[in-house]
N, C-alpha and C. Protein backbone atom coordinates (compact mmCIF):
# COMPACT_ATOMS: atom_id res chain seq x y z
N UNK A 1 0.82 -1.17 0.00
CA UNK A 1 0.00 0.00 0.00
C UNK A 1 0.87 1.25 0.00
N UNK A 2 0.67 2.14 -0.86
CA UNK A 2 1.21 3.16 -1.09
C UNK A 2 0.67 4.49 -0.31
N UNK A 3 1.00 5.08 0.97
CA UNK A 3 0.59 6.28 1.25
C UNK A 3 0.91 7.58 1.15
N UNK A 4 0.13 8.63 1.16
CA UNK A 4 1.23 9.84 0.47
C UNK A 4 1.13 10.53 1.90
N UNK A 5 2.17 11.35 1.96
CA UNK A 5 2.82 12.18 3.11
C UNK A 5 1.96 13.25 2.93
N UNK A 6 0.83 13.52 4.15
CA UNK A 6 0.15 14.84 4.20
C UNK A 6 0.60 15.78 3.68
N UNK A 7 1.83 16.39 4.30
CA UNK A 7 3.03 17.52 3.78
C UNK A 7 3.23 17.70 2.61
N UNK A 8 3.03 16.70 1.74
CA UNK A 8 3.42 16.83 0.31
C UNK A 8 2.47 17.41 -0.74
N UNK A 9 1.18 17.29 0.36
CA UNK A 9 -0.33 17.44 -0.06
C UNK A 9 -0.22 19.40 0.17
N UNK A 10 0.17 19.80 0.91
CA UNK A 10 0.13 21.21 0.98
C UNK A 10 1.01 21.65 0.84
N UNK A 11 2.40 21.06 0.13
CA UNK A 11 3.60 21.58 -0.14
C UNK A 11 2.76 22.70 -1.35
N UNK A 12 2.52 22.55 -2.42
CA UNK A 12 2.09 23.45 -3.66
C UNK A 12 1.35 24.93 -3.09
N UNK A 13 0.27 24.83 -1.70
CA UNK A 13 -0.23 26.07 -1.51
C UNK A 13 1.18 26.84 -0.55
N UNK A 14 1.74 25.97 0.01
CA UNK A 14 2.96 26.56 1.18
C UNK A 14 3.82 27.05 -0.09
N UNK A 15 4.04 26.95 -1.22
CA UNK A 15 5.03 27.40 -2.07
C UNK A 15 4.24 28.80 -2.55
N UNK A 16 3.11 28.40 -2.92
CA UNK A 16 2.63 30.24 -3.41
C UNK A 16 2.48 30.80 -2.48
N UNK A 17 2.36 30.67 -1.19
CA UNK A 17 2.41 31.54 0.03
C UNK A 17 3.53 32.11 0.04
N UNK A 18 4.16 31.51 -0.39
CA UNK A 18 5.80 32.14 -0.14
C UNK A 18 6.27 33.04 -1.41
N UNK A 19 5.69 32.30 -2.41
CA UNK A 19 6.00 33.21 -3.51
C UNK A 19 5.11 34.78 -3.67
N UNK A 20 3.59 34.62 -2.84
CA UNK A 20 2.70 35.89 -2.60
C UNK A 20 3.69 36.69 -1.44
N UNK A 21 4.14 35.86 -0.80
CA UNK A 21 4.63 37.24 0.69
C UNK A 21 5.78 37.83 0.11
N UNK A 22 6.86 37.34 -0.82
CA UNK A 22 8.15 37.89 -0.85
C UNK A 22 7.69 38.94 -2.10
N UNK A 23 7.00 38.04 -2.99
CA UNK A 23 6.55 39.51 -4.05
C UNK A 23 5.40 40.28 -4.07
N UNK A 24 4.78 40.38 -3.14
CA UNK A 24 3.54 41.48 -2.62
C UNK A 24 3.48 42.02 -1.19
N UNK A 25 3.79 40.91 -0.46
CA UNK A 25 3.46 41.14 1.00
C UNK A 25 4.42 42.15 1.77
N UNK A 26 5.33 41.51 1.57
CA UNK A 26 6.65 42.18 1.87
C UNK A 26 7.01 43.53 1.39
N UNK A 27 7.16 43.91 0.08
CA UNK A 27 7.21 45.00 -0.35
C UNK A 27 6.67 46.07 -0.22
N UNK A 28 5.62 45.46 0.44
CA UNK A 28 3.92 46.81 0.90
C UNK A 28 4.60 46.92 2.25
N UNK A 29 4.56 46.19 2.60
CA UNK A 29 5.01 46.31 4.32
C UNK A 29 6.08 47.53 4.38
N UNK A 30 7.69 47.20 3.76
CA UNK A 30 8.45 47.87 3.66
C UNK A 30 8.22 49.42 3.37
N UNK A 31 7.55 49.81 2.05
CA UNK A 31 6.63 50.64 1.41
C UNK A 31 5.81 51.20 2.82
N UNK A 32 5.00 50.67 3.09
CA UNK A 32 4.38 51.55 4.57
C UNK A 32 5.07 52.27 5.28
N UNK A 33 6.45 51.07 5.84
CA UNK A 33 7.35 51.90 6.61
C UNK A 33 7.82 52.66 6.50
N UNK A 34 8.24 52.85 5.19
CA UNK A 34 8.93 54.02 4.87
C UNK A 34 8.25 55.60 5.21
N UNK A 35 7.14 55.09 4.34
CA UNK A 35 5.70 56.55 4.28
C UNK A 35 5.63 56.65 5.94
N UNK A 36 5.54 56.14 6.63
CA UNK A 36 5.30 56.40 8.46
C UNK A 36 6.48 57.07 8.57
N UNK A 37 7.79 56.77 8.00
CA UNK A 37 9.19 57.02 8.78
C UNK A 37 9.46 58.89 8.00
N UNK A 38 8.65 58.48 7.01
CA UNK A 38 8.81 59.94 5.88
C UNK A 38 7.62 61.29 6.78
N UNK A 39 6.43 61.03 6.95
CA UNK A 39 5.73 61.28 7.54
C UNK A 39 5.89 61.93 9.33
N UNK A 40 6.64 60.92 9.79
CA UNK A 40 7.13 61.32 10.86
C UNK A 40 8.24 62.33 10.92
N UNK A 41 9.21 62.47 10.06
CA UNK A 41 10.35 63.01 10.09
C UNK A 41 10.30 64.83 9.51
N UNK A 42 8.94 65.09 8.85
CA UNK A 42 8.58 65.98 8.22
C UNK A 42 9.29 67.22 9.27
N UNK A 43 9.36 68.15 8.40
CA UNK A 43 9.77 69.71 9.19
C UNK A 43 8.99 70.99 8.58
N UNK A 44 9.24 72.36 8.91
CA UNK A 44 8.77 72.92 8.47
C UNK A 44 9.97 73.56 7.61
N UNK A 45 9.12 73.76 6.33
CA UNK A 45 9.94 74.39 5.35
C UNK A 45 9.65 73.50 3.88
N UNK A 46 9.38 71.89 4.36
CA UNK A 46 9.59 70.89 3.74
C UNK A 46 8.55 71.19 2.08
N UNK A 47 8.95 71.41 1.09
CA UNK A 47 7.79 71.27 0.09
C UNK A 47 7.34 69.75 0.00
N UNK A 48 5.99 69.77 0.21
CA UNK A 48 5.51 68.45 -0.43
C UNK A 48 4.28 68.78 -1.58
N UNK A 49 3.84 67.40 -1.38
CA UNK A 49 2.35 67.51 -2.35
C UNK A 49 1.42 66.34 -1.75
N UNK A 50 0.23 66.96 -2.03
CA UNK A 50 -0.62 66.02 -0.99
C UNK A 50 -1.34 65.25 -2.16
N UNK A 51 -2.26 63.36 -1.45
CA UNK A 51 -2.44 63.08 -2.13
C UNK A 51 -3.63 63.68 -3.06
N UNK A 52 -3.85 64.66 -2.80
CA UNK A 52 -5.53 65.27 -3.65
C UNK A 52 -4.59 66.56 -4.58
N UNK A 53 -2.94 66.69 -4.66
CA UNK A 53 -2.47 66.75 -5.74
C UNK A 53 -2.48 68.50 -5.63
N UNK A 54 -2.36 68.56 -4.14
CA UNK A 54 -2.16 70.59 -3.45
C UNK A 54 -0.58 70.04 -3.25
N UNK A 55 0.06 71.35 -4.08
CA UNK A 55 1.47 71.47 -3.32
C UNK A 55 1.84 72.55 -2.80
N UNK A 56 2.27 72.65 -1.61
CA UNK A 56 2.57 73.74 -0.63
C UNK A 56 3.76 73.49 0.25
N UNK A 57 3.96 74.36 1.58
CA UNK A 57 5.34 74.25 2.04
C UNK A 57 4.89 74.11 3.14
N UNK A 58 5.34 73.28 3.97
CA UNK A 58 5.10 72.95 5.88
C UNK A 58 5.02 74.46 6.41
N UNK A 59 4.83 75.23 7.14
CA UNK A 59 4.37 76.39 7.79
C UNK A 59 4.47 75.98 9.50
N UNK A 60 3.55 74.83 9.65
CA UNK A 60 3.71 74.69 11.34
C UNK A 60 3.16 72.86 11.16
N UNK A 61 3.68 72.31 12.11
CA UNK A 61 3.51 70.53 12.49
C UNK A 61 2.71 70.73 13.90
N UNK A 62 1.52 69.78 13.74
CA UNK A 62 0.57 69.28 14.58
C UNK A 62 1.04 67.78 15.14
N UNK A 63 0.79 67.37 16.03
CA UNK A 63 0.26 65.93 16.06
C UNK A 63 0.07 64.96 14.82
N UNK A 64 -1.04 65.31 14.25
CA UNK A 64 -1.77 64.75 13.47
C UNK A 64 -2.30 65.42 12.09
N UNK A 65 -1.82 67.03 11.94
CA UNK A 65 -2.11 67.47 11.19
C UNK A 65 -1.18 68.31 10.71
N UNK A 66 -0.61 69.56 9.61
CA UNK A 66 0.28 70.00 9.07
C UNK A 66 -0.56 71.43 8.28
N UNK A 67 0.11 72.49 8.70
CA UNK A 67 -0.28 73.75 8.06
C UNK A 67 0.41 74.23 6.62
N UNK A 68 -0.51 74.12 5.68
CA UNK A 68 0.58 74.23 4.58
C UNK A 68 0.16 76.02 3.84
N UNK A 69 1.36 76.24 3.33
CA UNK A 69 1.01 77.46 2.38
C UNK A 69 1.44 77.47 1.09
N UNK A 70 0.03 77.65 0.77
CA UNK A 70 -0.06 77.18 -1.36
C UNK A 70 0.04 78.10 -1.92
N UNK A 71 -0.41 79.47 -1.41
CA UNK A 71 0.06 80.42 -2.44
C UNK A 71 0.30 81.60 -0.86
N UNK A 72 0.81 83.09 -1.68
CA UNK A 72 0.75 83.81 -0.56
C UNK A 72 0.71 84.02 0.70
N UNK A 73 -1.05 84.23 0.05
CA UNK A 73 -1.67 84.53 1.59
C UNK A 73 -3.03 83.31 1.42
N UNK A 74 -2.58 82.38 0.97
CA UNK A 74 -3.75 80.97 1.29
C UNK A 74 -2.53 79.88 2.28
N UNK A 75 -3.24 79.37 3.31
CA UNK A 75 -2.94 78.67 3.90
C UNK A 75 -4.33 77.53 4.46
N UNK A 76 -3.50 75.86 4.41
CA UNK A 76 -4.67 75.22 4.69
C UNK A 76 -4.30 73.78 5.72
N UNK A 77 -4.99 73.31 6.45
CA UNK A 77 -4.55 72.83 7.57
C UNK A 77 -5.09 71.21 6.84
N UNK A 78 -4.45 70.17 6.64
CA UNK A 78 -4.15 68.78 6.43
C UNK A 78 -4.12 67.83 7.05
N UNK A 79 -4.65 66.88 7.23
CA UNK A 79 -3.91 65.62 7.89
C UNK A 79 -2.16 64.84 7.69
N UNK A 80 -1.72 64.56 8.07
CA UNK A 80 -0.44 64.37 7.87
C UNK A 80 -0.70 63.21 6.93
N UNK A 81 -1.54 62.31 6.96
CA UNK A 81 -1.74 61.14 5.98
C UNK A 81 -1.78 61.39 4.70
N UNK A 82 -2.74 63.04 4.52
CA UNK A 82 -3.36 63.07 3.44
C UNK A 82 -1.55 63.64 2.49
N UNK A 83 -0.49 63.75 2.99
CA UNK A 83 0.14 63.42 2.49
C UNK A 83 1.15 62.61 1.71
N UNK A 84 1.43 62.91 0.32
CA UNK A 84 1.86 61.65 -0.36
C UNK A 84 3.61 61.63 -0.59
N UNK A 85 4.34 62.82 -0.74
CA UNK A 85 5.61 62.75 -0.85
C UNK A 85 6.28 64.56 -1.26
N UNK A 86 7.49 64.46 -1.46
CA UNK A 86 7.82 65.63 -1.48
C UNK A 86 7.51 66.42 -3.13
N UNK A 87 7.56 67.38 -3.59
CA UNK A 87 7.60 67.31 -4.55
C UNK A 87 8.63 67.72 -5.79
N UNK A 88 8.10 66.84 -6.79
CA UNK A 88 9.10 66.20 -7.75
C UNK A 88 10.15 67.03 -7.91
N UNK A 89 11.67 66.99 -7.97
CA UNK A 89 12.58 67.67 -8.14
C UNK A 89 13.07 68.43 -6.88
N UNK A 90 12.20 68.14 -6.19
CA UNK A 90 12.87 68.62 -4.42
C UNK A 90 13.04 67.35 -3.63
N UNK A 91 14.53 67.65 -3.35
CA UNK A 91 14.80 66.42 -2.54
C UNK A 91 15.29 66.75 -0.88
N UNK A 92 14.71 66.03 0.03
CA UNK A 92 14.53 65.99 1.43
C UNK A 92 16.20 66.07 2.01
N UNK A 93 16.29 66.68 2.76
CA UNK A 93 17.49 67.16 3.58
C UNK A 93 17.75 66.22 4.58
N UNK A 94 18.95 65.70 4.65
CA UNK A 94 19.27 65.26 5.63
C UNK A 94 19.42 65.21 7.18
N UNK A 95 18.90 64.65 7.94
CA UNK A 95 18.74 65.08 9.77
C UNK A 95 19.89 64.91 10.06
């Protein structure tokens, strides 16, 4: 009688598990961290652009929120999330 090894039976889904975490799972993860570590590190002065595609300059840091100024005399108060990165051709200063 020939029996087959349970293990061998879920070897094929344990292999795309592994092949989903190293090329999706993982990379998002990393990717998050970064945006938290970018997010956190913000200053004032910093140009960014938010994700609804306003670019302005840090003015004052909240907790949880960020005062930006887009033109002049317009200024508008943000969530720190609703930010997406610096913008293009300005690059972030070293701490």
């Amino acid at each position: 009688m020939n029996q087959n090894n349970p293990i061998l039976g879920f070897l094929p889904i344990i292999i795309v598990f592994l092949i989903f975490y190293f090329l999706l799972i993982r990379p998002m993860q990393k990717k998050q961290k970064e945006l938290r570590e970018f997010l956190r590190n913000l200053k004032k002065g910093d140009k960014i652009i938010t994700t609804g595609g306003i670019y302005g300059t840090i003015i004052a840091l909240e907790d949880d929120t960020v005062v930006l100024k887009i033109s002049e005399n317009t200024k508008i108060r943000i969530a720190r999330s609703a930010i997406s990165g610096l913008q293009p051709g300005v690059e972030k200063e070293e701490i």
